[in-house]
PDB file of N, CA and C in Angstrom:
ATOM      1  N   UNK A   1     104.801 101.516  80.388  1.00  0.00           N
ATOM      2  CA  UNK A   1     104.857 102.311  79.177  1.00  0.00           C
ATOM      3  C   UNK A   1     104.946 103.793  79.536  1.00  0.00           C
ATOM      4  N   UNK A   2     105.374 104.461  78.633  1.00  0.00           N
ATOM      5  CA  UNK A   2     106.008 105.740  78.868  1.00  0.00           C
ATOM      6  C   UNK A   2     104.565 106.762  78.001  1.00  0.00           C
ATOM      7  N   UNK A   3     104.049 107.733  78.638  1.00  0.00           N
ATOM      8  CA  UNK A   3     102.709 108.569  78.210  1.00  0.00           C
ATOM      9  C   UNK A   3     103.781 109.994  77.653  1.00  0.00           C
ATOM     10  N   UNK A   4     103.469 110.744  76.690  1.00  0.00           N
ATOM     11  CA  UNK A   4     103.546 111.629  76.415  1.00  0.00           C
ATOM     12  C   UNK A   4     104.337 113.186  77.402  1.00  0.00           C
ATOM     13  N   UNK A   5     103.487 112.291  78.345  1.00  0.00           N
ATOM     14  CA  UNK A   5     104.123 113.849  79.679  1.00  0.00           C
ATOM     15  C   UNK A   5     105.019 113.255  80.215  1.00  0.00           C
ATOM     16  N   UNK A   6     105.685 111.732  79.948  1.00  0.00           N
ATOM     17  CA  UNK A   6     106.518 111.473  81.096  1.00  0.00           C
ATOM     18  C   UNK A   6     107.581 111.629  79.983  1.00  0.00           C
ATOM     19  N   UNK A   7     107.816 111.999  78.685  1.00  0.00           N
ATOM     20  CA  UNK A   7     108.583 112.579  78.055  1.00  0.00           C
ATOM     21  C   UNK A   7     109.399 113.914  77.749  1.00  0.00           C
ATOM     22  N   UNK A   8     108.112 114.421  78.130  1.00  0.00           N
ATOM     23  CA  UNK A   8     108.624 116.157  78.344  1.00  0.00           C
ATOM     24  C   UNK A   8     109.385 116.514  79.731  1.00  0.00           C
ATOM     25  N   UNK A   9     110.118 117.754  79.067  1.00  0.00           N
ATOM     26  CA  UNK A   9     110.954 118.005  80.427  1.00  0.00           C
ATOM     27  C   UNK A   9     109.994 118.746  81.371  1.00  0.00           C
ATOM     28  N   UNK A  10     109.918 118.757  82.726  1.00  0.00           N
ATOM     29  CA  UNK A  10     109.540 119.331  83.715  1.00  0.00           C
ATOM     30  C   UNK A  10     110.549 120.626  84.128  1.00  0.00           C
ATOM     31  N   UNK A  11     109.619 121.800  84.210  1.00  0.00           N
ATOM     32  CA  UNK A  11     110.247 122.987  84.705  1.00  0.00           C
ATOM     33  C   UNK A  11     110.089 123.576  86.218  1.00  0.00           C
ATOM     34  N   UNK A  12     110.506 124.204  86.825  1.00  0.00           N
ATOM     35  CA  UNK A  12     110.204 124.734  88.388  1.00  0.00           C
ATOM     36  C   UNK A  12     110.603 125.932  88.399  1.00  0.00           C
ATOM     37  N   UNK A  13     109.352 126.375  88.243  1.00  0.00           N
ATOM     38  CA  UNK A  13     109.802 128.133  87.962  1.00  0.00           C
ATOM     39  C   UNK A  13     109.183 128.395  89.602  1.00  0.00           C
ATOM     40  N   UNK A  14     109.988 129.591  90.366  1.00  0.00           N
ATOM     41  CA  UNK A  14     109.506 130.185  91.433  1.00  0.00           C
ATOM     42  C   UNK A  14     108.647 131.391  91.302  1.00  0.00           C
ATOM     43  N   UNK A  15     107.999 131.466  91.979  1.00  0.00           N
ATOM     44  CA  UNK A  15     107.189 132.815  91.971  1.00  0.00           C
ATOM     45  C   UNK A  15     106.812 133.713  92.981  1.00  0.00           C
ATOM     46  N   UNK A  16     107.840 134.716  93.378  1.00  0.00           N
ATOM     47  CA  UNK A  16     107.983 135.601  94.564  1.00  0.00           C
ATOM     48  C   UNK A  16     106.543 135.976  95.037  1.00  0.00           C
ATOM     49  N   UNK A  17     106.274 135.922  96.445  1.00  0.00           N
ATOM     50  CA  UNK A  17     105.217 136.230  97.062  1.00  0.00           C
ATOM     51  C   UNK A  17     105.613 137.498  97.591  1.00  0.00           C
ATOM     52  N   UNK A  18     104.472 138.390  96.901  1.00  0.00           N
ATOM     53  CA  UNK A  18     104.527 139.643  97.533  1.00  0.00           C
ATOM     54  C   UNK A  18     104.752 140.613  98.992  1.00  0.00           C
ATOM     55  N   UNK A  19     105.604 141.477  99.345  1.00  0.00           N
ATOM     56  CA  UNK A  19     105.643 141.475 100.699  1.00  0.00           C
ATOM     57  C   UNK A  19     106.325 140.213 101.482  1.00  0.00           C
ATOM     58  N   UNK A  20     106.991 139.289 100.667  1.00  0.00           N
ATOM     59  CA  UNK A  20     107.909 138.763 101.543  1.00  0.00           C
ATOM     60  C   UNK A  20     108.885 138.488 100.875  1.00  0.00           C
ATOM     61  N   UNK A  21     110.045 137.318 101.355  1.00  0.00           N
ATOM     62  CA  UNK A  21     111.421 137.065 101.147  1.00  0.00           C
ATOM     63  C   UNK A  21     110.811 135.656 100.424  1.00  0.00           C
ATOM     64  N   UNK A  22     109.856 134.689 100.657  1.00  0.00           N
ATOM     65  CA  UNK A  22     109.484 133.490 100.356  1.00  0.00           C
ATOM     66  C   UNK A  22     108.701 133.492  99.063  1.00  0.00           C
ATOM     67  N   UNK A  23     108.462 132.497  98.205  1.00  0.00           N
ATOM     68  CA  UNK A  23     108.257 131.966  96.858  1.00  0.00           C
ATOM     69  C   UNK A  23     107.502 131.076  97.191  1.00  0.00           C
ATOM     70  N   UNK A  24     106.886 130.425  96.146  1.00  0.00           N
ATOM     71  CA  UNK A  24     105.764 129.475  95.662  1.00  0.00           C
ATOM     72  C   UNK A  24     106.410 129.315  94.041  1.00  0.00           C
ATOM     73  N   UNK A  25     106.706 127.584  94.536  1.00  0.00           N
ATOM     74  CA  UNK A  25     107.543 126.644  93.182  1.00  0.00           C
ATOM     75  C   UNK A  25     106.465 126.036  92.463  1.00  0.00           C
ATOM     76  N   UNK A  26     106.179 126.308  91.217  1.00  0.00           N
ATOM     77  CA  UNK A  26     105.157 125.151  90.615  1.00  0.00           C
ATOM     78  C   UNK A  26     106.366 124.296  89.079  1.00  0.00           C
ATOM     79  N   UNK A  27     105.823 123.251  89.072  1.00  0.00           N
ATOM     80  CA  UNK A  27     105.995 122.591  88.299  1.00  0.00           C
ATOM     81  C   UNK A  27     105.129 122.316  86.753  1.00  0.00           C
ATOM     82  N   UNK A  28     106.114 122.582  85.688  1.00  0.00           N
ATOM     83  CA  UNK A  28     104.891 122.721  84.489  1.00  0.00           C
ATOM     84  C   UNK A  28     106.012 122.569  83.105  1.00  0.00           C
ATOM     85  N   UNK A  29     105.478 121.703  82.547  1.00  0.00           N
ATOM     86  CA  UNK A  29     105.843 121.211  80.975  1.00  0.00           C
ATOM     87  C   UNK A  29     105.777 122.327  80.000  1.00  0.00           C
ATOM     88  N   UNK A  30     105.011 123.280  80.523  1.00  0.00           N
ATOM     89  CA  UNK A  30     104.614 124.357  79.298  1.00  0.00           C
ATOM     90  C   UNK A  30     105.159 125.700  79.926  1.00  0.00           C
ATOM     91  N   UNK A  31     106.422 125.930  80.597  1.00  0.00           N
ATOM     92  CA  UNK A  31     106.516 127.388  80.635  1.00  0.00           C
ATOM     93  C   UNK A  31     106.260 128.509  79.962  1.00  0.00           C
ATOM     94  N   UNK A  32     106.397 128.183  78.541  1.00  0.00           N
ATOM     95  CA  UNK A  32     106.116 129.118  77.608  1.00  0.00           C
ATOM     96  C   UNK A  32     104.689 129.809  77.705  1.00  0.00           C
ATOM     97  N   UNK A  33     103.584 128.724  78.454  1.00  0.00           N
ATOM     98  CA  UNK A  33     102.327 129.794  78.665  1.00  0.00           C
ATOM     99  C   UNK A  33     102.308 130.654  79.971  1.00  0.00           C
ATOM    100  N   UNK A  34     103.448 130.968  80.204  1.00  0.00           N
ATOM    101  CA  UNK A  34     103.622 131.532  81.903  1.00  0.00           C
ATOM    102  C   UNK A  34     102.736 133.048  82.222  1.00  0.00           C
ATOM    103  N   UNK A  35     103.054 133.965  80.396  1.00  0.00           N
ATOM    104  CA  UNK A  35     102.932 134.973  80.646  1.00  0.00           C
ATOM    105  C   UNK A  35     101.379 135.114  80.517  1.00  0.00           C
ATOM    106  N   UNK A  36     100.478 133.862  80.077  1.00  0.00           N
ATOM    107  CA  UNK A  36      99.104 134.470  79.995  1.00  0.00           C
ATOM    108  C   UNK A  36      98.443 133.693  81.324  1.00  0.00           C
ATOM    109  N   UNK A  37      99.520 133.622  82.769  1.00  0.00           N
ATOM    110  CA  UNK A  37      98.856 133.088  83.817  1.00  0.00           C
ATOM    111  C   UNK A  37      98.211 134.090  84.737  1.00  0.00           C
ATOM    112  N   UNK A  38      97.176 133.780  85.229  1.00  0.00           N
ATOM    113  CA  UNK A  38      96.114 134.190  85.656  1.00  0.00           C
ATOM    114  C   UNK A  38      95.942 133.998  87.543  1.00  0.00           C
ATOM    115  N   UNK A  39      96.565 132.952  87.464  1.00  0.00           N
ATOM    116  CA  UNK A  39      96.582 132.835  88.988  1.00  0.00           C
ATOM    117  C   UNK A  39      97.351 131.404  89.886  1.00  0.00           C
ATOM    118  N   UNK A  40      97.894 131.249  90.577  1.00  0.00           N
ATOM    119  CA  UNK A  40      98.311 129.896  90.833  1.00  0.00           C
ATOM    120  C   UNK A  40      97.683 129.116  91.829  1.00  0.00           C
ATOM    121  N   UNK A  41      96.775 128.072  91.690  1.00  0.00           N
ATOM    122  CA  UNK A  41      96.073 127.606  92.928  1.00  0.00           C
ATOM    123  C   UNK A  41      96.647 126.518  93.295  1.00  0.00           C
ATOM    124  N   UNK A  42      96.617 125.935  94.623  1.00  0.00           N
ATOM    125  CA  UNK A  42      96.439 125.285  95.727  1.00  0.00           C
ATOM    126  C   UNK A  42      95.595 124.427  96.166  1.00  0.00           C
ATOM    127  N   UNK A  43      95.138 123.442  96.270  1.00  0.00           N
ATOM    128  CA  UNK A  43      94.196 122.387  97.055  1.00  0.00           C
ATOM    129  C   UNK A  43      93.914 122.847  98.465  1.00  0.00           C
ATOM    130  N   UNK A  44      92.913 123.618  98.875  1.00  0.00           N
ATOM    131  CA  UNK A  44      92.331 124.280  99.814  1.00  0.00           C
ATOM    132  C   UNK A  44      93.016 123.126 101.418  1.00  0.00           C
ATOM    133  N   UNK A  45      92.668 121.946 101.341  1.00  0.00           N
ATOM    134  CA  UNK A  45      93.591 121.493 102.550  1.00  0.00           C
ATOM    135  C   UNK A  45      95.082 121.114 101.904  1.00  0.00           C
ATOM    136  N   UNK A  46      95.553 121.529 101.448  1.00  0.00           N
ATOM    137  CA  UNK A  46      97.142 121.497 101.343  1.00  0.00           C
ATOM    138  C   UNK A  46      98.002 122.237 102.604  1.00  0.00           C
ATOM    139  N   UNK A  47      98.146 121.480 103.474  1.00  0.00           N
ATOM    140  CA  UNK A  47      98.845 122.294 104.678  1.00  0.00           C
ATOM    141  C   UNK A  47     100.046 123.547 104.541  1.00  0.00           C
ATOM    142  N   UNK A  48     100.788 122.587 103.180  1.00  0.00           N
ATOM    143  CA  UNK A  48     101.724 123.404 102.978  1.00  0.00           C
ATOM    144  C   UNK A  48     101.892 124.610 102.540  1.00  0.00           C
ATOM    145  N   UNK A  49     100.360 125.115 101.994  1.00  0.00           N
ATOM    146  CA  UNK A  49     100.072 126.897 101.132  1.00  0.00           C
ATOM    147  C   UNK A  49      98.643 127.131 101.776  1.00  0.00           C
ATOM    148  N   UNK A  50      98.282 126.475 102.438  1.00  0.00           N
ATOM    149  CA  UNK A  50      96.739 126.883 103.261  1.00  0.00           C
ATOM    150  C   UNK A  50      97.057 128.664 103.628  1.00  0.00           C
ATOM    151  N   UNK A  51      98.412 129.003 104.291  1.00  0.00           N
ATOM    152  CA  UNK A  51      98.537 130.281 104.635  1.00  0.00           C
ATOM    153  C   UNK A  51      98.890 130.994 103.410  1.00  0.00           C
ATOM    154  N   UNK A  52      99.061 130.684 102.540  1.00  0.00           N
ATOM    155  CA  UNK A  52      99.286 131.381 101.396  1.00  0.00           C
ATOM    156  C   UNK A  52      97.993 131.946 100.475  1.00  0.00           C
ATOM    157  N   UNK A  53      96.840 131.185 100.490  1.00  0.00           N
ATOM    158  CA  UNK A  53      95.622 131.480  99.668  1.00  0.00           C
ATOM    159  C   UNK A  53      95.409 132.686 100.109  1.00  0.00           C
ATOM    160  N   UNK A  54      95.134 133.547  98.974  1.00  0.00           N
ATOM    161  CA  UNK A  54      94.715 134.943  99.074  1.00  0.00           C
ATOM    162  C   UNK A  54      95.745 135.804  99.190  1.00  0.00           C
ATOM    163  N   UNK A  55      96.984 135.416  98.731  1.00  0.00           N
ATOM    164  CA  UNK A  55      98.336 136.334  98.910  1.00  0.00           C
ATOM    165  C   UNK A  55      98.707 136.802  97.238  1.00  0.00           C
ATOM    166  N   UNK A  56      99.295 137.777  97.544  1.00  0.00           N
ATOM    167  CA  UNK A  56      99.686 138.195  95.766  1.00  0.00           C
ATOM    168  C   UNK A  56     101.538 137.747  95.425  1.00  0.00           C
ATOM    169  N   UNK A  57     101.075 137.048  94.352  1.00  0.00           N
ATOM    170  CA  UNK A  57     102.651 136.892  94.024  1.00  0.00           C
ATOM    171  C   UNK A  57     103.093 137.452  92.650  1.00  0.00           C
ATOM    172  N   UNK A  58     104.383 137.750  92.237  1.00  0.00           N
ATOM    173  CA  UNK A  58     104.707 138.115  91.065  1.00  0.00           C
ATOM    174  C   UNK A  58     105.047 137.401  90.043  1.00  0.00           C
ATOM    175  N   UNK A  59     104.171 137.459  89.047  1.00  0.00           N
ATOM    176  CA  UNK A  59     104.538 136.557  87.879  1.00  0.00           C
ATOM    177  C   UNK A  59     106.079 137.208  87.177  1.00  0.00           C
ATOM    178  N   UNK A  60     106.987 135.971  87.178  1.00  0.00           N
ATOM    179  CA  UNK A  60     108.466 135.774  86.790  1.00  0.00           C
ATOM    180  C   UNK A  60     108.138 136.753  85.295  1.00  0.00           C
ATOM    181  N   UNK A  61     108.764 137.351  84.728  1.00  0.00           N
ATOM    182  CA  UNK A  61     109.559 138.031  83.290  1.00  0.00           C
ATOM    183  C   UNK A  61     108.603 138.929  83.429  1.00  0.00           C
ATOM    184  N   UNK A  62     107.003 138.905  83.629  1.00  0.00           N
ATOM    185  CA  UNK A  62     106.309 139.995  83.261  1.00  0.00           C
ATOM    186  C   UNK A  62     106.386 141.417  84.364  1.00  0.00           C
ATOM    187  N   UNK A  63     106.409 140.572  85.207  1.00  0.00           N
ATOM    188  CA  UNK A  63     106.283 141.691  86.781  1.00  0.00           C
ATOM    189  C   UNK A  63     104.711 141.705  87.132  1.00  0.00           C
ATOM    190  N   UNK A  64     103.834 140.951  86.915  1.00  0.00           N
ATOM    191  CA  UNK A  64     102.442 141.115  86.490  1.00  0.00           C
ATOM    192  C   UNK A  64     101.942 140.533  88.426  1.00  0.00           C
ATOM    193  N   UNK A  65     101.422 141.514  89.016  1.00  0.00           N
ATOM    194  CA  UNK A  65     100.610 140.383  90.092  1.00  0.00           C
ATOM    195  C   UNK A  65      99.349 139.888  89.620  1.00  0.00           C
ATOM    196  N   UNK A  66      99.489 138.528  90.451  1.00  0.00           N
ATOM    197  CA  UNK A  66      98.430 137.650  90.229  1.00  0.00           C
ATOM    198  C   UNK A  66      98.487 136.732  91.503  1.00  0.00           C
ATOM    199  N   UNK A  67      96.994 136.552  92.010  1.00  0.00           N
ATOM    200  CA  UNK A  67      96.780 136.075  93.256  1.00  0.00           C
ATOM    201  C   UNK A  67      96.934 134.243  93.623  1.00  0.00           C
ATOM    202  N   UNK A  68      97.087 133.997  94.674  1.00  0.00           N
ATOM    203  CA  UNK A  68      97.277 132.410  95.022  1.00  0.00           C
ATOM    204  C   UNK A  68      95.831 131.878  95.331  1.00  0.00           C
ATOM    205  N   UNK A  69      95.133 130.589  94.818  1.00  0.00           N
ATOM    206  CA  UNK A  69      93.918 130.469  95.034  1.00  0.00           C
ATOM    207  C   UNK A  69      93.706 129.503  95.878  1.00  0.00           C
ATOM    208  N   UNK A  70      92.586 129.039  95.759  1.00  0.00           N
ATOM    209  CA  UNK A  70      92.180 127.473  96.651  1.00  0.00           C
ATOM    210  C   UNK A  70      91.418 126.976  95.678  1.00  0.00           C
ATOM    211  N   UNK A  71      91.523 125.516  95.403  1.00  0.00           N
ATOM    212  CA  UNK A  71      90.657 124.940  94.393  1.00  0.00           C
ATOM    213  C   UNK A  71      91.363 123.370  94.594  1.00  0.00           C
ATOM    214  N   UNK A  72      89.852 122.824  94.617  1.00  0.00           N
ATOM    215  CA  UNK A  72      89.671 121.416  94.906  1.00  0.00           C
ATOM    216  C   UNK A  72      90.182 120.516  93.667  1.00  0.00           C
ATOM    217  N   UNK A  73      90.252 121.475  92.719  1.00  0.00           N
ATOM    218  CA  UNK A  73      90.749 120.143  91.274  1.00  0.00           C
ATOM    219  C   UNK A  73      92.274 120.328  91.961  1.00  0.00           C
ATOM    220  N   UNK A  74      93.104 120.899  92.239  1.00  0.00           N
ATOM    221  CA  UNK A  74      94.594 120.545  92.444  1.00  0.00           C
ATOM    222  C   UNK A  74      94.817 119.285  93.002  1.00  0.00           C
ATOM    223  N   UNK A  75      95.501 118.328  92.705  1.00  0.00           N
ATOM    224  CA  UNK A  75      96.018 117.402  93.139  1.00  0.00           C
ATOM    225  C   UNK A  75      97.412 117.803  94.063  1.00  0.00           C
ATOM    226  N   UNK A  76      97.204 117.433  95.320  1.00  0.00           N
ATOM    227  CA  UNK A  76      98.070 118.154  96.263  1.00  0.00           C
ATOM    228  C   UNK A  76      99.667 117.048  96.296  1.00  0.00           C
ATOM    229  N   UNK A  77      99.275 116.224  95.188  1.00  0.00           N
ATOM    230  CA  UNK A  77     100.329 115.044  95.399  1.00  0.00           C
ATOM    231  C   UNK A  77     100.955 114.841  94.292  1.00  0.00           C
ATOM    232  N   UNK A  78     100.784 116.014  92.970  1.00  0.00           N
ATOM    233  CA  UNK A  78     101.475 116.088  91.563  1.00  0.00           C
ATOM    234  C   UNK A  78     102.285 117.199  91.522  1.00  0.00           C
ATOM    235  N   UNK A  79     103.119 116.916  91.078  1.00  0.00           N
ATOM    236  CA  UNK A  79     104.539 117.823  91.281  1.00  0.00           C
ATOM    237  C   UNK A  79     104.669 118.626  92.445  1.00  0.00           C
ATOM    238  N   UNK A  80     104.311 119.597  91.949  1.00  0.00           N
ATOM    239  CA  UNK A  80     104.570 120.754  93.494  1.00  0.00           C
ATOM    240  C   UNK A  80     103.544 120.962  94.482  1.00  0.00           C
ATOM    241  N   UNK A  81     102.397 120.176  93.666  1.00  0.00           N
ATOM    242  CA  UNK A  81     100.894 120.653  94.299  1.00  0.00           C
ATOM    243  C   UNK A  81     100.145 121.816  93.962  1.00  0.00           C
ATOM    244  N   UNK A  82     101.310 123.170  93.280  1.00  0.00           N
ATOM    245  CA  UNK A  82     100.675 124.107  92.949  1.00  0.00           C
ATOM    246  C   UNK A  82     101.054 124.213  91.600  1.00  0.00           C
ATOM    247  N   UNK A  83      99.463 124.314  91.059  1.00  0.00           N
ATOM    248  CA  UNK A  83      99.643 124.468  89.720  1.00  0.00           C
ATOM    249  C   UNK A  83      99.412 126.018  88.868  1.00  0.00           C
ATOM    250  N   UNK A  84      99.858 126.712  88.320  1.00  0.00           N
ATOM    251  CA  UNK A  84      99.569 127.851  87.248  1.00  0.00           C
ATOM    252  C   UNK A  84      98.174 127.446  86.491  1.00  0.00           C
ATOM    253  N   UNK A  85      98.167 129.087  86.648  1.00  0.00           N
ATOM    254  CA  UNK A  85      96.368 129.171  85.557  1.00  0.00           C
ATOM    255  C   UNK A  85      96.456 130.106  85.047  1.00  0.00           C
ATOM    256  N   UNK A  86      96.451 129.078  83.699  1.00  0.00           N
ATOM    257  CA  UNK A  86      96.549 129.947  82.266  1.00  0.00           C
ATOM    258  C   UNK A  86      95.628 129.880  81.298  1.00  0.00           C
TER     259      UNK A  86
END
């Protein structure tokens, strides 16, 4: 059976990391709450952004920095692994 979220479209917005050429992709049904995001975290052993926690990236349309976190609720195995906090 098909749930509610497996209906909605999935988005992959990038989000330039400050001081470099490289991005951080998250995946999210609700772009529209992009501009009241707060921070994008990471699952503290996620190999793949472990070097990234504590880096500033730029939130897309606003220009707004906001930092990369570590936090154990991320599921390192749902969409991108990194989720927006809004």
């Amino acid at each position: 059976t098909l749930s509610l979220h497996d209906a909605l479209p999935i988005w992959h917005i990038r989000y330039p990391i400050q001081d470099s050429s490289d991005h951080i992709v998250i995946a999210t049904t609700r772009p529209e709450t992009m501009l009241g995001d707060t921070a994008v975290a990471v699952h503290p052993d996620d190999s793949r952004y472990s070097s990234l926690v504590g880096k500033l990236i730029t939130l897309p349309i606003a220009g707004r920095s906001i930092p990369i976190v570590a936090d154990e609720g991320v599921n390192p195995e749902f969409g991108t692994g990194a989720v927006k906090v809004t």
